[in-house]
N, C-alpha and C. Protein backbone atom coordinates (compact mmCIF):
# COMPACT_ATOMS: atom_id res chain seq x y z
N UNK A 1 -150.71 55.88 -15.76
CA UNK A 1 -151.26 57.21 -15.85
C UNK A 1 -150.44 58.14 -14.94
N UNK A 2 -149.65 59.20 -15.50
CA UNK A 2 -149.26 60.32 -14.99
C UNK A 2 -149.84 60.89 -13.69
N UNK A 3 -149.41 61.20 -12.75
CA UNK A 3 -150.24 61.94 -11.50
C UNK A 3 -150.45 63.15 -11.85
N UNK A 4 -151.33 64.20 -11.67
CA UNK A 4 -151.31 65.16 -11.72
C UNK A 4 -151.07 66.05 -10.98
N UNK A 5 -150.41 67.45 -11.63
CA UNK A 5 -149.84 67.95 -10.61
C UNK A 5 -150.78 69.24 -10.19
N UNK A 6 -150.54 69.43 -8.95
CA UNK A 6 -151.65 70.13 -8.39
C UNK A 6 -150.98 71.65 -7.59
N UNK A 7 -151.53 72.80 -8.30
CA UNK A 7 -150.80 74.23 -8.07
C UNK A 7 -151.71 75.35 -6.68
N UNK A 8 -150.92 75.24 -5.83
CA UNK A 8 -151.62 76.54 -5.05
C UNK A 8 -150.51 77.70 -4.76
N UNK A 9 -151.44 79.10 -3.96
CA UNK A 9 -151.08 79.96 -3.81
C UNK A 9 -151.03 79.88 -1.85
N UNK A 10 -150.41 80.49 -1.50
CA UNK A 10 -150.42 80.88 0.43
C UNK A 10 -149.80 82.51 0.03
N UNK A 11 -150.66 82.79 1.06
CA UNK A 11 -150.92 84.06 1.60
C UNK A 11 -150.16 84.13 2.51
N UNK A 12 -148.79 84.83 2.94
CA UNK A 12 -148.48 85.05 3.92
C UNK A 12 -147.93 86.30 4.58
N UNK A 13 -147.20 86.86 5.15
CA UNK A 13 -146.93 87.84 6.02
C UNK A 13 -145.64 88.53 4.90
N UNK A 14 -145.79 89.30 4.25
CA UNK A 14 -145.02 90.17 3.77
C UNK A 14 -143.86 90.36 3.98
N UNK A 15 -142.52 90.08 3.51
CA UNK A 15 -141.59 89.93 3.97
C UNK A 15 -141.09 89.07 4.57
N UNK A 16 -141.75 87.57 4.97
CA UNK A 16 -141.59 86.38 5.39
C UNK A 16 -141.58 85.13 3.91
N UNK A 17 -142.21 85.84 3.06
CA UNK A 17 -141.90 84.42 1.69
C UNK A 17 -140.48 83.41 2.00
N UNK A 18 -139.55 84.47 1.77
CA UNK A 18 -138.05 82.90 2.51
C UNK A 18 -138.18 82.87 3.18
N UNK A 19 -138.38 83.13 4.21
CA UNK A 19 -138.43 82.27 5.51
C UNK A 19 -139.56 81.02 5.36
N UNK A 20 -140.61 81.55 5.04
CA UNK A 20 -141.76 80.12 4.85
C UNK A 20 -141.16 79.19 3.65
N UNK A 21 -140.69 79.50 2.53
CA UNK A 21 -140.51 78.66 1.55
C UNK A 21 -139.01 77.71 2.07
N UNK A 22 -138.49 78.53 2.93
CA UNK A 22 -137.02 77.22 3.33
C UNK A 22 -137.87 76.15 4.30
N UNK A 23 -139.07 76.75 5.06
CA UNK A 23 -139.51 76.08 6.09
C UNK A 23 -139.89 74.51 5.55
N UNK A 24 -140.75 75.26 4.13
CA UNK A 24 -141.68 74.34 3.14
C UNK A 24 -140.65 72.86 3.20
N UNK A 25 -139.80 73.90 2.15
CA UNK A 25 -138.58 72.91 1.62
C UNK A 25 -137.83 71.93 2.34
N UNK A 26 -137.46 72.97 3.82
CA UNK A 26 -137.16 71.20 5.01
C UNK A 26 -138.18 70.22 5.10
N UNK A 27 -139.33 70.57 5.08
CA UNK A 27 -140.23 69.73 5.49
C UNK A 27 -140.66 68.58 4.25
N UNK A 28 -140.72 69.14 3.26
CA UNK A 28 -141.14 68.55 1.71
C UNK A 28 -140.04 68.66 0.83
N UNK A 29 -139.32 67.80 0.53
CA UNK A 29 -138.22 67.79 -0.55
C UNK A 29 -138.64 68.01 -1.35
N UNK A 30 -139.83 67.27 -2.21
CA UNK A 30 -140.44 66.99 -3.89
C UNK A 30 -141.23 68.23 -3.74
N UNK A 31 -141.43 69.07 -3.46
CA UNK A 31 -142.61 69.84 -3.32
C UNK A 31 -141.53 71.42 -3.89
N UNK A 32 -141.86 71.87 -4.90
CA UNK A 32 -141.95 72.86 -5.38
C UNK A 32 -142.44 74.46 -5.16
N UNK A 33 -141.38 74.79 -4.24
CA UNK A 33 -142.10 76.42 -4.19
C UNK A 33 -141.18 77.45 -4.50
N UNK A 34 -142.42 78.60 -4.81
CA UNK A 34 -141.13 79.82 -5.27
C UNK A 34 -142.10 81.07 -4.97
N UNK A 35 -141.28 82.06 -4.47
CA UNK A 35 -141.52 83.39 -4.58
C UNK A 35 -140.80 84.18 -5.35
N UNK A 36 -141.79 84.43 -6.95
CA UNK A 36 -141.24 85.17 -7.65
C UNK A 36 -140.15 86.56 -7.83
N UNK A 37 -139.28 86.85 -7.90
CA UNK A 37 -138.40 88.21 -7.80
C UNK A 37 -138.33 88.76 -8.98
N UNK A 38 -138.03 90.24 -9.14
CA UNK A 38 -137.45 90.36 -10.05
C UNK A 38 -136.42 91.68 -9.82
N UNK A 39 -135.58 92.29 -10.35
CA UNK A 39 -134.14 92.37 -9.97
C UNK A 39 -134.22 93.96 -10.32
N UNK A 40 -134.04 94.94 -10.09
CA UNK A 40 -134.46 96.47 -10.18
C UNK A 40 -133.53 97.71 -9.46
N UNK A 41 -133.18 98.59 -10.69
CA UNK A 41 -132.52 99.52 -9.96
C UNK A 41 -132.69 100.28 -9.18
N UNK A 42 -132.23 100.81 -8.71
CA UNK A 42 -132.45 102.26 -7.21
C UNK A 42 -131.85 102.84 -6.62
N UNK A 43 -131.76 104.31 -7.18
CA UNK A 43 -130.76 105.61 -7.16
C UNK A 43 -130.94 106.11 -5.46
N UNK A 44 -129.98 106.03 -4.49
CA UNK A 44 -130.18 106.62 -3.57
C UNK A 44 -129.41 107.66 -3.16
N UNK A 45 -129.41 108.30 -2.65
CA UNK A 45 -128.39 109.50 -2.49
C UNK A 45 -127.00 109.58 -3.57
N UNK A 46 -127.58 109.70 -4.99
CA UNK A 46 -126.21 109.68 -6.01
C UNK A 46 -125.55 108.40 -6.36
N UNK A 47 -126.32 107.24 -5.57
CA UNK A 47 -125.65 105.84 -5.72
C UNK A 47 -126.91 104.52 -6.55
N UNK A 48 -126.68 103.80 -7.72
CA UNK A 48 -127.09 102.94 -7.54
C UNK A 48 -127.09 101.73 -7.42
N UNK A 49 -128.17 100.87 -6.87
CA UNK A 49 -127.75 100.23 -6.40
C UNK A 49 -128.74 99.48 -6.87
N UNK A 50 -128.48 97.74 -7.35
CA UNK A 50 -129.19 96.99 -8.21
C UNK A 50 -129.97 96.37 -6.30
N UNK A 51 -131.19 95.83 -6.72
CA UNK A 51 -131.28 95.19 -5.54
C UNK A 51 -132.59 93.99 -6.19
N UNK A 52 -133.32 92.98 -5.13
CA UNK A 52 -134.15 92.19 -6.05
C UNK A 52 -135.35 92.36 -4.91
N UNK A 53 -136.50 92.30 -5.78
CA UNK A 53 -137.85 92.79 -4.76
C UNK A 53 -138.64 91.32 -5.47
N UNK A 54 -139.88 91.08 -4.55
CA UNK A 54 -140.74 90.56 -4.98
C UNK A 54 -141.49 90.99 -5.51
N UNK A 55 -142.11 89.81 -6.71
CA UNK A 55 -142.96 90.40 -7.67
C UNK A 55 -143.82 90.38 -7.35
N UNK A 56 -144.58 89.93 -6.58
CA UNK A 56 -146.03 89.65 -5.69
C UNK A 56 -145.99 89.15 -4.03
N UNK A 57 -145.97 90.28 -3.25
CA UNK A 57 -145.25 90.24 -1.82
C UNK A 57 -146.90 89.97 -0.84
N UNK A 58 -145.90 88.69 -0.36
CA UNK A 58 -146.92 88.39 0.58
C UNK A 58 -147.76 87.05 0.10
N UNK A 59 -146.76 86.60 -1.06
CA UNK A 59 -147.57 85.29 -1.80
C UNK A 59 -146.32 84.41 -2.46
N UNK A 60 -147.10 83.17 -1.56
CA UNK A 60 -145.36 82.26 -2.55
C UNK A 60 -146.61 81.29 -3.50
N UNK A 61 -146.05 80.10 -4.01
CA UNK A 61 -146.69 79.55 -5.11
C UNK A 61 -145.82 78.09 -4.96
N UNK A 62 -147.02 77.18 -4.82
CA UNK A 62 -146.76 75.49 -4.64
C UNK A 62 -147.15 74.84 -5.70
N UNK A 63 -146.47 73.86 -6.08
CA UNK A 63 -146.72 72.82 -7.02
C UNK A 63 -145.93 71.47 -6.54
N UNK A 64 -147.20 70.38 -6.34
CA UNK A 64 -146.89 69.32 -5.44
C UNK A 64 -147.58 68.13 -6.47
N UNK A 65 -146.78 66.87 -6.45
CA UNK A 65 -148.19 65.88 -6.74
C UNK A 65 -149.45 64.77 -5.83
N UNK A 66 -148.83 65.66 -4.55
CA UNK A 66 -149.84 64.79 -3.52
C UNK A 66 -150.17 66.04 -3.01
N UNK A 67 -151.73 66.03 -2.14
CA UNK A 67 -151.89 66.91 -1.40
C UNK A 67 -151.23 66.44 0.01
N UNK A 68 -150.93 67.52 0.54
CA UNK A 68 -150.43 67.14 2.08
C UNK A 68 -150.79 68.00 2.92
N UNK A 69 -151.55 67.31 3.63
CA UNK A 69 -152.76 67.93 4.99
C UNK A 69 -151.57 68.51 6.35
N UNK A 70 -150.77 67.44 6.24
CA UNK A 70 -149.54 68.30 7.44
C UNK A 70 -148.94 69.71 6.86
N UNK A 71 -149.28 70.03 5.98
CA UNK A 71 -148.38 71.52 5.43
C UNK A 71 -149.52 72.23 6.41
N UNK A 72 -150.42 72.26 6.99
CA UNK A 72 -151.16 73.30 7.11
C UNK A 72 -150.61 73.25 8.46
N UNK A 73 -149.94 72.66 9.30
CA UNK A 73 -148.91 72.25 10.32
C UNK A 73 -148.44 73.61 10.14
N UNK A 74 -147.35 73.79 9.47
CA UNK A 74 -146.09 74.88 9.34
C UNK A 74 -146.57 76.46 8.93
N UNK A 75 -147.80 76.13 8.38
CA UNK A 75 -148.23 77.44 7.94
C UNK A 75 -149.24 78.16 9.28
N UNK A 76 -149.80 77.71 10.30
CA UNK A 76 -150.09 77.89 11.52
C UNK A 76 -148.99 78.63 12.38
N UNK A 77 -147.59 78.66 11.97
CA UNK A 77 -146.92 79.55 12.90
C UNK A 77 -147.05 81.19 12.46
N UNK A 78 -145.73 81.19 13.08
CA UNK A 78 -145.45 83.36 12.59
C UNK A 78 -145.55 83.48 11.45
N UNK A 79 -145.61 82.93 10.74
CA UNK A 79 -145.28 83.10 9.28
C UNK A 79 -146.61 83.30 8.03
N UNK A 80 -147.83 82.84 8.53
CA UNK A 80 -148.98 82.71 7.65
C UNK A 80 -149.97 83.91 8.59
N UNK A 81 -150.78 84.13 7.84
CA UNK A 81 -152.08 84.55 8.90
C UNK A 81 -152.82 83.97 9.78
């Protein structure tokens, strides 16, 4: 029987998503995270300039097949609420 895979959301500090998701990623190889982007123009003084924003800031998105009680370890620093 297949494990199932199990999806959450973290809440974190706006402008910190990479920084927490590389944190994730040293810590958990198999563990799946992403903070969505998406890629948008923006005229500034006569110039534009392509740049990439988040699509939902302040929220990354996990998909793991074990729960792991030490993640709540890493999310206790600067980085979470």
């Amino acid at each position: 029987m297949p494990a199932k895979i199990k999806y959450g959301c973290i809440f974190c500090k706006v402008g910190c998503e990479d920084r927490l998701i590389q944190e994730i990623k040293r810590a958990f190889e198999h563990m799946d995270v992403v903070s969505p982007k998406k890629k948008r123009k923006r005229r500034k003084g006569g110039i534009v300039k392509e740049e990439e924003t988040c699509l939902f800031p302040g929220y990354i998105f996990i998909s793991t097949q074990d729960e792991r009680p030490d993640l709540y370890k890493i999310l206790q620093n600067d980085y979470a609420y």
